[in-house]
PDB file of N, CA and C in Angstrom:
ATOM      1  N   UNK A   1       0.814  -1.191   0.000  1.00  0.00           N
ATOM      2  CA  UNK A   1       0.000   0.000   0.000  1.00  0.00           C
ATOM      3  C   UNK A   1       0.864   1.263   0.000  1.00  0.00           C
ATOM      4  N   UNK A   2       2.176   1.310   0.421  1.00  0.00           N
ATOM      5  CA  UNK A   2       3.179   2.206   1.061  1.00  0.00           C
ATOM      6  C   UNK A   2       3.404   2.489  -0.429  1.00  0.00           C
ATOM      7  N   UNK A   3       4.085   1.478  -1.318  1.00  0.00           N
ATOM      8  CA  UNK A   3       4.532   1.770  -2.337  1.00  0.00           C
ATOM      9  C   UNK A   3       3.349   1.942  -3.544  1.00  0.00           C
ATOM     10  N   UNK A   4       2.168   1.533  -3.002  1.00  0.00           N
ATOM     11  CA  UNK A   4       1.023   2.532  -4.513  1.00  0.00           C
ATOM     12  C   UNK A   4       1.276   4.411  -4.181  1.00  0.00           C
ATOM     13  N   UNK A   5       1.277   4.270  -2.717  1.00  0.00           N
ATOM     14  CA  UNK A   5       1.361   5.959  -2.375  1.00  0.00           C
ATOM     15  C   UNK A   5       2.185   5.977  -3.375  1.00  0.00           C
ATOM     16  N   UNK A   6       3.366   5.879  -2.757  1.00  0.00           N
ATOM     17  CA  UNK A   6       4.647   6.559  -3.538  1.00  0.00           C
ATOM     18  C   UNK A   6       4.774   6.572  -4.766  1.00  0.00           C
ATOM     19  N   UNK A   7       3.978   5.606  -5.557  1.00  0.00           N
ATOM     20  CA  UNK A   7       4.252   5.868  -6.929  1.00  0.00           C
ATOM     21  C   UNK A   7       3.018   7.191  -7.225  1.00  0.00           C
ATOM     22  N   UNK A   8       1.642   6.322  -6.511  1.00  0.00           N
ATOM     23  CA  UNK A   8       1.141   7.975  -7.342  1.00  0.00           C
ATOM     24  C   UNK A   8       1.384   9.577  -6.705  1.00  0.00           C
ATOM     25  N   UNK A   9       2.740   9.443  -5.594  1.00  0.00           N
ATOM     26  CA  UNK A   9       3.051  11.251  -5.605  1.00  0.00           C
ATOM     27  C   UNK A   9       4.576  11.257  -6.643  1.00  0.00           C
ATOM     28  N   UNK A  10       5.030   9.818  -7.057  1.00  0.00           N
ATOM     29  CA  UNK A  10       5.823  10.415  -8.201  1.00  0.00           C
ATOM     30  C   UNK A  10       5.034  10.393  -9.190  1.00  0.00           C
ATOM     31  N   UNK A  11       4.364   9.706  -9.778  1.00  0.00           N
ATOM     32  CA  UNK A  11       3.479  10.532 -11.062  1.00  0.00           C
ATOM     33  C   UNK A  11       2.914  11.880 -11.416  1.00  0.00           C
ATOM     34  N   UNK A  12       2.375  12.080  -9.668  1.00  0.00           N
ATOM     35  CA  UNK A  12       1.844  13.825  -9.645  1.00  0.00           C
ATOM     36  C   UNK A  12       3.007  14.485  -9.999  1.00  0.00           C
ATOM     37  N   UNK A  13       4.492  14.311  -9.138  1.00  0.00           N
ATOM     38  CA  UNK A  13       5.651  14.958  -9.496  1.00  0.00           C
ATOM     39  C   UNK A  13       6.216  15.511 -10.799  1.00  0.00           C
ATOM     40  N   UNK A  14       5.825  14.256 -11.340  1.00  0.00           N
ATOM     41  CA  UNK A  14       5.902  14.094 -12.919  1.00  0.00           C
ATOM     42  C   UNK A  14       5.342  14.652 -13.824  1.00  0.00           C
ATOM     43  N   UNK A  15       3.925  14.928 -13.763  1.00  0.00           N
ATOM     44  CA  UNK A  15       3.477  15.816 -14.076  1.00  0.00           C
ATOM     45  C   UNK A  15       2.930  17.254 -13.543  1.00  0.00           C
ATOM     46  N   UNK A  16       3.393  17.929 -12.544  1.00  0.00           N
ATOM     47  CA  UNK A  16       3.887  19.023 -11.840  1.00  0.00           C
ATOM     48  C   UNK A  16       5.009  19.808 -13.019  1.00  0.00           C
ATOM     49  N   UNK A  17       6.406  18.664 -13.118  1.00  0.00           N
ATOM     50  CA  UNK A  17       7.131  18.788 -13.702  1.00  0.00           C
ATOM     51  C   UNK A  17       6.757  19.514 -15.414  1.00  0.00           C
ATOM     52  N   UNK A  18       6.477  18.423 -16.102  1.00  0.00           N
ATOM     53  CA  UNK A  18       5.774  18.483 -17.514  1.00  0.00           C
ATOM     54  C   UNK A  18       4.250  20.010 -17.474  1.00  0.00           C
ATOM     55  N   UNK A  19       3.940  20.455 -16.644  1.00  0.00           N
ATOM     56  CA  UNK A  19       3.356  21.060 -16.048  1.00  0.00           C
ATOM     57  C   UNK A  19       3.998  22.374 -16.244  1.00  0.00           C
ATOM     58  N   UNK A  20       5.077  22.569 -15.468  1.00  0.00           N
ATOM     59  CA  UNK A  20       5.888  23.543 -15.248  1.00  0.00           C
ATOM     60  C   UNK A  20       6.971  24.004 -16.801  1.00  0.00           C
ATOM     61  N   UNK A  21       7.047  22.537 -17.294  1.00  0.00           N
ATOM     62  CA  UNK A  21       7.544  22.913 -18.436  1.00  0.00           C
ATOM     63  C   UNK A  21       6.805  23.398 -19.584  1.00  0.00           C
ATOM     64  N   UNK A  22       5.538  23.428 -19.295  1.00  0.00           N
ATOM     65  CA  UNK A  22       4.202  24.152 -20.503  1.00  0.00           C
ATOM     66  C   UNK A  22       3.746  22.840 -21.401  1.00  0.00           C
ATOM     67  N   UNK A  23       4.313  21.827 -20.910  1.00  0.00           N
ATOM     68  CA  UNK A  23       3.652  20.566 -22.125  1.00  0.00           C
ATOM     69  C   UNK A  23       2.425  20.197 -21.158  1.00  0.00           C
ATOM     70  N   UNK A  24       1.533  20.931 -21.230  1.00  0.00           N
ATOM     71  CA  UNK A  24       0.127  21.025 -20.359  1.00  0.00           C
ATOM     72  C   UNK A  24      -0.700  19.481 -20.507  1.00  0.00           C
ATOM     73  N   UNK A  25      -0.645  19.330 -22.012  1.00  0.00           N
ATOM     74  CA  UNK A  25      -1.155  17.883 -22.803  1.00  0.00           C
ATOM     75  C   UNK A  25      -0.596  16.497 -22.233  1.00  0.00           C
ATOM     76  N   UNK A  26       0.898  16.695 -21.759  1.00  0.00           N
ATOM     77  CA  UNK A  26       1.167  15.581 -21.364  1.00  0.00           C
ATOM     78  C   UNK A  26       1.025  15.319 -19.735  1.00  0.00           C
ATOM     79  N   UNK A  27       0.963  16.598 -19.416  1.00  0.00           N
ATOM     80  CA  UNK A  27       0.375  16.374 -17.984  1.00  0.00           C
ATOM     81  C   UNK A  27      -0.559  16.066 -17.106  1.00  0.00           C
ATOM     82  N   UNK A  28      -1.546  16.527 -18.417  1.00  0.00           N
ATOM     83  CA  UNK A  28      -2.825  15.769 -18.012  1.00  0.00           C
ATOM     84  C   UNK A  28      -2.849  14.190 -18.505  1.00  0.00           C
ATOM     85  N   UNK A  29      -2.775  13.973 -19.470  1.00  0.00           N
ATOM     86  CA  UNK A  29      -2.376  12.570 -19.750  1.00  0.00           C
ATOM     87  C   UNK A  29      -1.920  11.732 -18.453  1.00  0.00           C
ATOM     88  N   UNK A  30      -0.631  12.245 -18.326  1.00  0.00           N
ATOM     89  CA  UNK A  30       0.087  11.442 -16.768  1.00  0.00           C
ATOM     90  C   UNK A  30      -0.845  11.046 -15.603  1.00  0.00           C
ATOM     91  N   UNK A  31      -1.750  12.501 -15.718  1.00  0.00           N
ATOM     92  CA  UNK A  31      -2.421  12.400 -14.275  1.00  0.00           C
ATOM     93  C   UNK A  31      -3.629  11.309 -14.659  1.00  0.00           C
ATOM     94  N   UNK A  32      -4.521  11.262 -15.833  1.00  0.00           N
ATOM     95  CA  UNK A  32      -5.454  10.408 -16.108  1.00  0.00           C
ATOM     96  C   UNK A  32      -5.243   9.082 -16.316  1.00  0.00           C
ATOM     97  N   UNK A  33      -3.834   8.906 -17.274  1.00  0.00           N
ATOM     98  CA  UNK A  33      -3.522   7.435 -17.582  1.00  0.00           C
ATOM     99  C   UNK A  33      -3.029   6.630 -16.085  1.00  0.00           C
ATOM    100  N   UNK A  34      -1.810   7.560 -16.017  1.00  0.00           N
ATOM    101  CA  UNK A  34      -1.130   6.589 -14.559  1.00  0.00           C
ATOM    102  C   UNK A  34      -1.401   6.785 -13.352  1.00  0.00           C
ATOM    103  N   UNK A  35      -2.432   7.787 -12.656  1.00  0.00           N
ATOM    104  CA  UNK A  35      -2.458   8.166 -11.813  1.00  0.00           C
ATOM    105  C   UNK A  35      -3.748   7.249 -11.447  1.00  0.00           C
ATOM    106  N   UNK A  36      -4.482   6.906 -12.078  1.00  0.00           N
ATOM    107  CA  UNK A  36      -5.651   6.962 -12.381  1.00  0.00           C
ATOM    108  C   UNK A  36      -5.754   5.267 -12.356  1.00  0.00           C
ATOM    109  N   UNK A  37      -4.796   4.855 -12.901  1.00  0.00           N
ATOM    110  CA  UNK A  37      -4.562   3.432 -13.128  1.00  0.00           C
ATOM    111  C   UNK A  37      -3.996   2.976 -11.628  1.00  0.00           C
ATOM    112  N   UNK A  38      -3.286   3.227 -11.067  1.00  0.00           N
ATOM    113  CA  UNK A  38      -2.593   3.113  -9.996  1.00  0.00           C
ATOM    114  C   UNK A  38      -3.957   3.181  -8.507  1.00  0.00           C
ATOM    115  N   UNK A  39      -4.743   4.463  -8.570  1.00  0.00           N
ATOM    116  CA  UNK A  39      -5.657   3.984  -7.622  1.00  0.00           C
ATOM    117  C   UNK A  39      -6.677   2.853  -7.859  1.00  0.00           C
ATOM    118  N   UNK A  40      -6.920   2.646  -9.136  1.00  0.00           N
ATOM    119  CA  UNK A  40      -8.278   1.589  -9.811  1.00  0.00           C
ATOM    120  C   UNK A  40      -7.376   0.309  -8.858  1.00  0.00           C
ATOM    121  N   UNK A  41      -6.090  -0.041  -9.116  1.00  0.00           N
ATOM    122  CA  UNK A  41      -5.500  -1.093  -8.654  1.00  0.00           C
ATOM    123  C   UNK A  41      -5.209  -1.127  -7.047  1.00  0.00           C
ATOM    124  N   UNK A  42      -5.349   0.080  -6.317  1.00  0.00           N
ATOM    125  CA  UNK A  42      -5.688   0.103  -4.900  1.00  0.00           C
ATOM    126  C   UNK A  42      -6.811  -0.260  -4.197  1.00  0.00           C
ATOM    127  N   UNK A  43      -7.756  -0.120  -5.448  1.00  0.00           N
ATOM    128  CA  UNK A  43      -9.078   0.002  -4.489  1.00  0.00           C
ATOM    129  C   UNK A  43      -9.546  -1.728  -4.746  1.00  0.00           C
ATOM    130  N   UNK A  44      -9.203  -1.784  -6.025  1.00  0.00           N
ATOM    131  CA  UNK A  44      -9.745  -3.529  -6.185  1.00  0.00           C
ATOM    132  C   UNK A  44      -8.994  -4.585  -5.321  1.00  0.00           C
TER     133      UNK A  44
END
């Protein structure tokens, strides 16, 4: 459980990052594809 956290605050990171760099498109991507995928697999 320790390590789903941690991956989804490096994904947020990740796209924070991509974020900050103006590629707005891929940041949302990050947050929907992997972020998104990562809790579906917490909760089941």
């Amino acid at each position: 459980m320790r390590v789903a956290l941690a991956l989804i605050a490096t994904m947020l990171s990740l796209a924070g990052i991509y974020g900050m760099l103006g590629v707005h498109v891929i940041a949302v991507f990050q947050l929907l594809i992997y972020v998104g995928a990562v809790m579906v697999f917490m909760v089941s």
